[in-house]
C-alpha atoms as a PDB file:
ATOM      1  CA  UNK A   1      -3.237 -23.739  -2.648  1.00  0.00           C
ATOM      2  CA  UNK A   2      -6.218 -23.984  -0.204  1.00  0.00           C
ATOM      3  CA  UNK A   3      -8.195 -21.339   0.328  1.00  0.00           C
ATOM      4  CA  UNK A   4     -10.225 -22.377   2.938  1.00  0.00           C
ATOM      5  CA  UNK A   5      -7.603 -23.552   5.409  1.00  0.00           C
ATOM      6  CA  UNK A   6      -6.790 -21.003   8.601  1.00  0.00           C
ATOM      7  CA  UNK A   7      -4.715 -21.775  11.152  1.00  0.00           C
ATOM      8  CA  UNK A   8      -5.936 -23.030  14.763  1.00  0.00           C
ATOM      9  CA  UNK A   9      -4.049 -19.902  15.974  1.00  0.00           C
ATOM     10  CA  UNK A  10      -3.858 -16.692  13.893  1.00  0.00           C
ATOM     11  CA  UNK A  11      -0.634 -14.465  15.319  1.00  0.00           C
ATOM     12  CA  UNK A  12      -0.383 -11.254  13.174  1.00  0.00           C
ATOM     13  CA  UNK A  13       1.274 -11.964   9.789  1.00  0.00           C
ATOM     14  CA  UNK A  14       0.049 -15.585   9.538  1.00  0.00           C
ATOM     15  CA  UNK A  15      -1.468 -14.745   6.393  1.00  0.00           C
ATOM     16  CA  UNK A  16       1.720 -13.861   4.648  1.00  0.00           C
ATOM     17  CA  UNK A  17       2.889 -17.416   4.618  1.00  0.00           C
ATOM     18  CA  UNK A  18       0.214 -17.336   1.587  1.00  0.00           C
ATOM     19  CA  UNK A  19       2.512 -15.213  -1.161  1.00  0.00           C
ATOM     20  CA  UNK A  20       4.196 -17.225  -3.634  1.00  0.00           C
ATOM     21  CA  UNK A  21       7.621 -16.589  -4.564  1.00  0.00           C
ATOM     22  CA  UNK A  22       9.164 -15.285  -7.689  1.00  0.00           C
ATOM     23  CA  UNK A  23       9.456 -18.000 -10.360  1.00  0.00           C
ATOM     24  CA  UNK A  24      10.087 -15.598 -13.167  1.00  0.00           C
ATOM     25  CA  UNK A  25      13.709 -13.745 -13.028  1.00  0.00           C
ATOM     26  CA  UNK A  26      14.726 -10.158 -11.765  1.00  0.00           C
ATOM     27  CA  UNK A  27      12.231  -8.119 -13.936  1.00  0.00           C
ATOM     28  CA  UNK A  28       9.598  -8.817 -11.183  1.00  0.00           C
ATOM     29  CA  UNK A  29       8.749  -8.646  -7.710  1.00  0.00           C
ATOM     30  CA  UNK A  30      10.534 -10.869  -5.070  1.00  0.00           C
ATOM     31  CA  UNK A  31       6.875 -11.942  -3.589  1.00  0.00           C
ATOM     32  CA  UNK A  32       3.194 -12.192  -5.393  1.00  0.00           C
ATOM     33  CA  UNK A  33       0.794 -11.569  -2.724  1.00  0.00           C
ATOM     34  CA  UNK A  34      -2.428 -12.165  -5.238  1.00  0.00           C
ATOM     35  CA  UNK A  35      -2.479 -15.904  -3.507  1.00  0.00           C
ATOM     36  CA  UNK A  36      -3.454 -13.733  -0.308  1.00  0.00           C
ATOM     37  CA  UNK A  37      -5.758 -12.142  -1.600  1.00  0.00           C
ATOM     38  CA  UNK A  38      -7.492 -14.870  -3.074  1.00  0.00           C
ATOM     39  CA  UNK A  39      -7.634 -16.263   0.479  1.00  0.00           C
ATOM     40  CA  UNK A  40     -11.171 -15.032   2.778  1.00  0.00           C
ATOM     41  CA  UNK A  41      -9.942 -15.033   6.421  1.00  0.00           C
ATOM     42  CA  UNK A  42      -6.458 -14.337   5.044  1.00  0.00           C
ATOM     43  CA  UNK A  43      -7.437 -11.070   3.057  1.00  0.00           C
ATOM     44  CA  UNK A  44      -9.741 -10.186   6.266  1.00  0.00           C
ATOM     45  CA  UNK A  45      -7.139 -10.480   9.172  1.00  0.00           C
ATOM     46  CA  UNK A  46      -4.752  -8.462   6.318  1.00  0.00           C
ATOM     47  CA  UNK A  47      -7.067  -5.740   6.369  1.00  0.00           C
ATOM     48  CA  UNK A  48      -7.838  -5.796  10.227  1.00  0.00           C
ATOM     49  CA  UNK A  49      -3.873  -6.065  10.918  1.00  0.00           C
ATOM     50  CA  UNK A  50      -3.544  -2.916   8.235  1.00  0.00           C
ATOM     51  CA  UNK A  51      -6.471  -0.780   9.825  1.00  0.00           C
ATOM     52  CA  UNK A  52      -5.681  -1.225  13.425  1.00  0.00           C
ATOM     53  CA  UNK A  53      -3.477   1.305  13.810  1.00  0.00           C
ATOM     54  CA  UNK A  54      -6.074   3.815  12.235  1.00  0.00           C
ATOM     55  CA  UNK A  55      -8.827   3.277  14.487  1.00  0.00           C
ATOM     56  CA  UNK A  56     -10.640   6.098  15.839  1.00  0.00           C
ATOM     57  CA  UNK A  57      -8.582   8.454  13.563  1.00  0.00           C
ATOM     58  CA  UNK A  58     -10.378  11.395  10.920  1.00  0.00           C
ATOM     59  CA  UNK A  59      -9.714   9.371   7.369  1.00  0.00           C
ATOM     60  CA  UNK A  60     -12.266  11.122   4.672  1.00  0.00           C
ATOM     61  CA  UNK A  61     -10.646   8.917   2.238  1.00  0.00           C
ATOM     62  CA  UNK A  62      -8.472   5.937   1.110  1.00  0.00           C
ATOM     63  CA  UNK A  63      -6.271   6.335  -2.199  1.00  0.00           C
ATOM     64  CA  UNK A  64      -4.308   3.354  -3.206  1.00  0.00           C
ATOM     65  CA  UNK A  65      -1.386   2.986  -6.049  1.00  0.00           C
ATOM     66  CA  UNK A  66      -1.336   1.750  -8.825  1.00  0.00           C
ATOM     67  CA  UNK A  67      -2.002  -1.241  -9.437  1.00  0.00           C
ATOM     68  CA  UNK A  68      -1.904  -3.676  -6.739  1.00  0.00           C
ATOM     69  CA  UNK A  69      -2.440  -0.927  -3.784  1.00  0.00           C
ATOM     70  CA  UNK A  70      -6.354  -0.489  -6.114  1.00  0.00           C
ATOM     71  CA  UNK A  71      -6.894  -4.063  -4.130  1.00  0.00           C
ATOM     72  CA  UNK A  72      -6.129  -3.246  -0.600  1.00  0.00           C
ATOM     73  CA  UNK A  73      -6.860   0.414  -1.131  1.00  0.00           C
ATOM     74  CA  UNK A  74     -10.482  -0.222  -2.553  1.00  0.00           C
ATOM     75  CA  UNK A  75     -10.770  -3.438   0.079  1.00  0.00           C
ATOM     76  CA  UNK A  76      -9.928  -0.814   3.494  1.00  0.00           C
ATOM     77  CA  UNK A  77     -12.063   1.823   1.669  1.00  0.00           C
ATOM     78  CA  UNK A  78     -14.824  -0.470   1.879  1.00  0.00           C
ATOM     79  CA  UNK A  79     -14.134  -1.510   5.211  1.00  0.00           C
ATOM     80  CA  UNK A  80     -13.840   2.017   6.654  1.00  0.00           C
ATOM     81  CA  UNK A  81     -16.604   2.914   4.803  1.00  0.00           C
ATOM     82  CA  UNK A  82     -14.825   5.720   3.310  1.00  0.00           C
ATOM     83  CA  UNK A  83     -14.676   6.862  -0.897  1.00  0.00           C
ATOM     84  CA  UNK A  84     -11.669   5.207  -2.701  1.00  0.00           C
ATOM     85  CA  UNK A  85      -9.101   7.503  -5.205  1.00  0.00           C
ATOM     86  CA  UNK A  86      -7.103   5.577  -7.767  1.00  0.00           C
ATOM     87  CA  UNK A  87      -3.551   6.879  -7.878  1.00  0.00           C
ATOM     88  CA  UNK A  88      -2.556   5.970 -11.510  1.00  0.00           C
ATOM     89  CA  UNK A  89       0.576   5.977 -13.787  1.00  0.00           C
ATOM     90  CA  UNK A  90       0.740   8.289 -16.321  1.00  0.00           C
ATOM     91  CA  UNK A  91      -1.269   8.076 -19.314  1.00  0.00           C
ATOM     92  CA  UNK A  92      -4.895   6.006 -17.706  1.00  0.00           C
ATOM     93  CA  UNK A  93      -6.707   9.390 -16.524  1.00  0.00           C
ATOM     94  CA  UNK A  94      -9.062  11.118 -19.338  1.00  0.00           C
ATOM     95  CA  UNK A  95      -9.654  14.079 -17.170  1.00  0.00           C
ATOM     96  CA  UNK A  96      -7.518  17.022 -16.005  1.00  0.00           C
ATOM     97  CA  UNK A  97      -4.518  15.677 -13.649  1.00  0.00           C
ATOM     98  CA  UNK A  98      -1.595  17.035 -11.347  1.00  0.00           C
ATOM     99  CA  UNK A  99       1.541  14.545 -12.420  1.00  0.00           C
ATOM    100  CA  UNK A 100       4.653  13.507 -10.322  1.00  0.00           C
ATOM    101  CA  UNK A 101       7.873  11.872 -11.793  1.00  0.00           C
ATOM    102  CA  UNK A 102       9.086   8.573  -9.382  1.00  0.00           C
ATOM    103  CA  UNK A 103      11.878   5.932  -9.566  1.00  0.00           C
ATOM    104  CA  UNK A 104       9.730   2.755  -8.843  1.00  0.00           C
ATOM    105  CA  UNK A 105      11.980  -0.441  -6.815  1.00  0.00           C
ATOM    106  CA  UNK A 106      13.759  -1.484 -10.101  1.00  0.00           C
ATOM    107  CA  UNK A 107      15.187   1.991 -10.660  1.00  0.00           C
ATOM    108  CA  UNK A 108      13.151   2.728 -13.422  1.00  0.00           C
ATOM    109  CA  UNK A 109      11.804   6.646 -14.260  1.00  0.00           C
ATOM    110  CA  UNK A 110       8.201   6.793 -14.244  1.00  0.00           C
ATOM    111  CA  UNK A 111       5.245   9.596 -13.832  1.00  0.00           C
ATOM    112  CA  UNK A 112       2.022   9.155 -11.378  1.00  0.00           C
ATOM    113  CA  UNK A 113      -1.010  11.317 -11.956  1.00  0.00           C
ATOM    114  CA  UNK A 114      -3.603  11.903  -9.525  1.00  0.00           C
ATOM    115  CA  UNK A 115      -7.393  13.842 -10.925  1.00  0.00           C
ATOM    116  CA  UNK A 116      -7.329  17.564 -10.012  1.00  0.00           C
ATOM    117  CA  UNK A 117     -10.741  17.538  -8.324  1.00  0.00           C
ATOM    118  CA  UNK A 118     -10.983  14.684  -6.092  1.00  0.00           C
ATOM    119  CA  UNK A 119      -8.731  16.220  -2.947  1.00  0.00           C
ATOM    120  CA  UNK A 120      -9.628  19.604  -1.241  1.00  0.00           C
ATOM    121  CA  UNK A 121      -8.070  21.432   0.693  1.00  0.00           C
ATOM    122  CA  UNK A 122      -7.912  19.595   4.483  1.00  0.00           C
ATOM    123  CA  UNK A 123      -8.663  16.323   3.132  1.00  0.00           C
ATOM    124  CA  UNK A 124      -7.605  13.118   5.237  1.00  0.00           C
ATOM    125  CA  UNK A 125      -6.259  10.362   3.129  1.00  0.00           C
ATOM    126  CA  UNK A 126      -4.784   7.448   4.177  1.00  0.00           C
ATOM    127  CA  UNK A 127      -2.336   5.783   1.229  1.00  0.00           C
ATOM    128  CA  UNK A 128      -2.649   2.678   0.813  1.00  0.00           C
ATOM    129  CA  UNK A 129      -0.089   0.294  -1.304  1.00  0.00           C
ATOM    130  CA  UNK A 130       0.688  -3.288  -1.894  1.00  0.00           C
ATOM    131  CA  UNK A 131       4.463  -2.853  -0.676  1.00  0.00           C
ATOM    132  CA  UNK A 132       6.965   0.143   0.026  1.00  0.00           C
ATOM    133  CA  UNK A 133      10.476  -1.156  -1.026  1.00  0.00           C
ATOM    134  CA  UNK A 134      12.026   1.601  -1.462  1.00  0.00           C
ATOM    135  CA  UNK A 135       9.926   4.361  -1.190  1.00  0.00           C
ATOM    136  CA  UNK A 136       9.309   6.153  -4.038  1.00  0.00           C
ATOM    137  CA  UNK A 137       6.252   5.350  -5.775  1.00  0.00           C
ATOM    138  CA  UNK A 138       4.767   5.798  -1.947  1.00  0.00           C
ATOM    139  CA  UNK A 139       6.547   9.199  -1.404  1.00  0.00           C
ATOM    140  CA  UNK A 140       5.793  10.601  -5.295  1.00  0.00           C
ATOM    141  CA  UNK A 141       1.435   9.825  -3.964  1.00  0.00           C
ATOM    142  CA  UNK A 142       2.538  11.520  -0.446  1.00  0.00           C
ATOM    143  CA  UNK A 143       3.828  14.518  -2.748  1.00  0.00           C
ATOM    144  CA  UNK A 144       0.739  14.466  -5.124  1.00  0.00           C
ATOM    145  CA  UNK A 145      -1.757  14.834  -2.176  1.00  0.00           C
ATOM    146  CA  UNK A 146      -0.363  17.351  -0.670  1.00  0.00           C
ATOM    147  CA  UNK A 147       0.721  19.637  -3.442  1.00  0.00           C
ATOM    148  CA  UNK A 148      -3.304  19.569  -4.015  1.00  0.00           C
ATOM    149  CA  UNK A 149      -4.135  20.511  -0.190  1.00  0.00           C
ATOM    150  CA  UNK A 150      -4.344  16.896   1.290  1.00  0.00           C
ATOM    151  CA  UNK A 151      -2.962  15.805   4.040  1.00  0.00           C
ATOM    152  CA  UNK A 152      -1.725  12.446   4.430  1.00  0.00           C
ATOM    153  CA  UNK A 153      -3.490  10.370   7.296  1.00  0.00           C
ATOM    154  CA  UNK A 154      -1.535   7.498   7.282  1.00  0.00           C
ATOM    155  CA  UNK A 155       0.725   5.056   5.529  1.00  0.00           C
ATOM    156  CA  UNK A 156      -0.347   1.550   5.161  1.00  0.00           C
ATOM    157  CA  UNK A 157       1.086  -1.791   2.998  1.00  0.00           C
ATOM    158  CA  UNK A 158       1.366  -5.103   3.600  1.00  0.00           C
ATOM    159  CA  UNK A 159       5.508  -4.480   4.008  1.00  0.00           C
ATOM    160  CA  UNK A 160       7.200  -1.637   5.169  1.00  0.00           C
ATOM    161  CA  UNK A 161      11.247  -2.409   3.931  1.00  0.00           C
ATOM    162  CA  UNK A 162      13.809  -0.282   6.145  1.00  0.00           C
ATOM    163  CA  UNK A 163      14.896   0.655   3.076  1.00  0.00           C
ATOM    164  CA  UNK A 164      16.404   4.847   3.266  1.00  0.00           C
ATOM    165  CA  UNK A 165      13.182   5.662   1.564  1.00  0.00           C
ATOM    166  CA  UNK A 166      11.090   2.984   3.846  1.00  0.00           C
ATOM    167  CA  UNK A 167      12.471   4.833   6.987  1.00  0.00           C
ATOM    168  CA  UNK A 168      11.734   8.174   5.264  1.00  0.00           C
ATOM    169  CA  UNK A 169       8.627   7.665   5.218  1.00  0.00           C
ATOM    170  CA  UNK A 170       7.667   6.223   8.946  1.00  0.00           C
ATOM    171  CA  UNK A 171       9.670   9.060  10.538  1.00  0.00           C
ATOM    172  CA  UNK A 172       7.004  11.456   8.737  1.00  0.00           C
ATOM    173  CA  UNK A 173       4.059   9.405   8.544  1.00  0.00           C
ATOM    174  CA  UNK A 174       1.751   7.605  10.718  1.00  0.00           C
ATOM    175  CA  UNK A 175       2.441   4.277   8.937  1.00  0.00           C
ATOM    176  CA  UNK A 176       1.090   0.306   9.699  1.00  0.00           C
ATOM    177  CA  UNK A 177       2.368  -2.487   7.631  1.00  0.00           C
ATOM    178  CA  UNK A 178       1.957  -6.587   8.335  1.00  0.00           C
ATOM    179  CA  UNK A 179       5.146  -7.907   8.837  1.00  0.00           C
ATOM    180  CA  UNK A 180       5.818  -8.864  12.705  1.00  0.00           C
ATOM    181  CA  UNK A 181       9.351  -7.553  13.917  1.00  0.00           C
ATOM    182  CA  UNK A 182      10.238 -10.991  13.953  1.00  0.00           C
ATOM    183  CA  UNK A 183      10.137 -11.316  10.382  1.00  0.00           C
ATOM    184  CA  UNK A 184      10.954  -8.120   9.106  1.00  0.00           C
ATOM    185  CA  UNK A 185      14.614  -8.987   8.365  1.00  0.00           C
ATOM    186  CA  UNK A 186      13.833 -11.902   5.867  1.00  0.00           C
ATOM    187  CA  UNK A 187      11.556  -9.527   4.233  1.00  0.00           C
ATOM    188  CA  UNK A 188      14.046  -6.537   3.710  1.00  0.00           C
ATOM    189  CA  UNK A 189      16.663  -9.053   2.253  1.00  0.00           C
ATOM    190  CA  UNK A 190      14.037 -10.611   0.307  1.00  0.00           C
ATOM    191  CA  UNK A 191      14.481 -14.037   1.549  1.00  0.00           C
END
């Protein structure tokens, strides 16, 4: 792995060439983009691909999932200079919470809990997670920020799958993933 090599010419999604493939059986995820992350110009045009689309819009704040959308999430909050809001799984938060049940990609029933006290009424987020398969860890936060007042800004992960719940999502949603049109096949087949 070199982290310091960048290609003479950097076309939008260059960067994703970086995520290693699954070497560990079906209990994980297809792709492991930590090898992106890892990488400086890589993780930058990432975030500049992911934030385009949200130029010049009102954002008062960027939430991201739990646990790999905390990277990108905190990484744009930074960038946008905006406060970041951890979206956790059930059980992490010590304070009072608002919960929503989910079925994450592998089918299995989970709960997400968001603090009572850090949206108001009005509030701009923009969600932020490592990858929307099939779109319900993504649309259990959309649910959790509005049920408390906010309203959701935007949609933004390095993939977008055309998955039922992927397309759910973009026809409600201002969304902006990575993955040129080109490529976006390969990646909803996970090839």
């Amino acid at each position: 792995m070199d982290l310091y090599h960048v290609p003479a010419t950097r076309e939008k999604g260059w960067y994703l060439a970086l995520m290693a493939p699954n070497v560990k059986g079906p209990n994980y995820a297809w792709l492991d983009p930590s090898r992106l992350y890892c990488h400086p110009q890589g993780l930058q045009d990432c975030l500049a691909d992911l934030l385009q689309p949200f130029q010049g819009d009102a954002i008062d704040m960027v939430a991201g999932i739990d646990a790999m959308g905390f990277i990108l999430g905190a990484a744009a909050a930074a960038t946008l200079q905006k406060g970041f809001l951890a979206i956790r799984k059930a059980g992490h938060l010590c304070v009072q919470t608002e919960a929503q049940p989910y079925s994450d990609y592998s089918g299995q029933q989970k709960l997400m809990e968001l603090r009572t006290d850090a949206i108001s009424p009005g509030l701009r987020i923009l969600l932020v997670d490592q990858w929307v398969e099939t779109g319900g860890t993504m649309r259990a936060a959309i649910e959790l920020v509005e049920r408390l007042g906010g309203v959701v800004a935007g949609v933004a992960a390095i993939c977008m799958e055309n998955s039922e719940g992927g397309k759910w999502i973009q026809k409600r949603y201002k969304c902006s993933h990575c993955v040129p049109p080109r490529l976006q096949p390969h990646f909803d087949q996970h090839q």
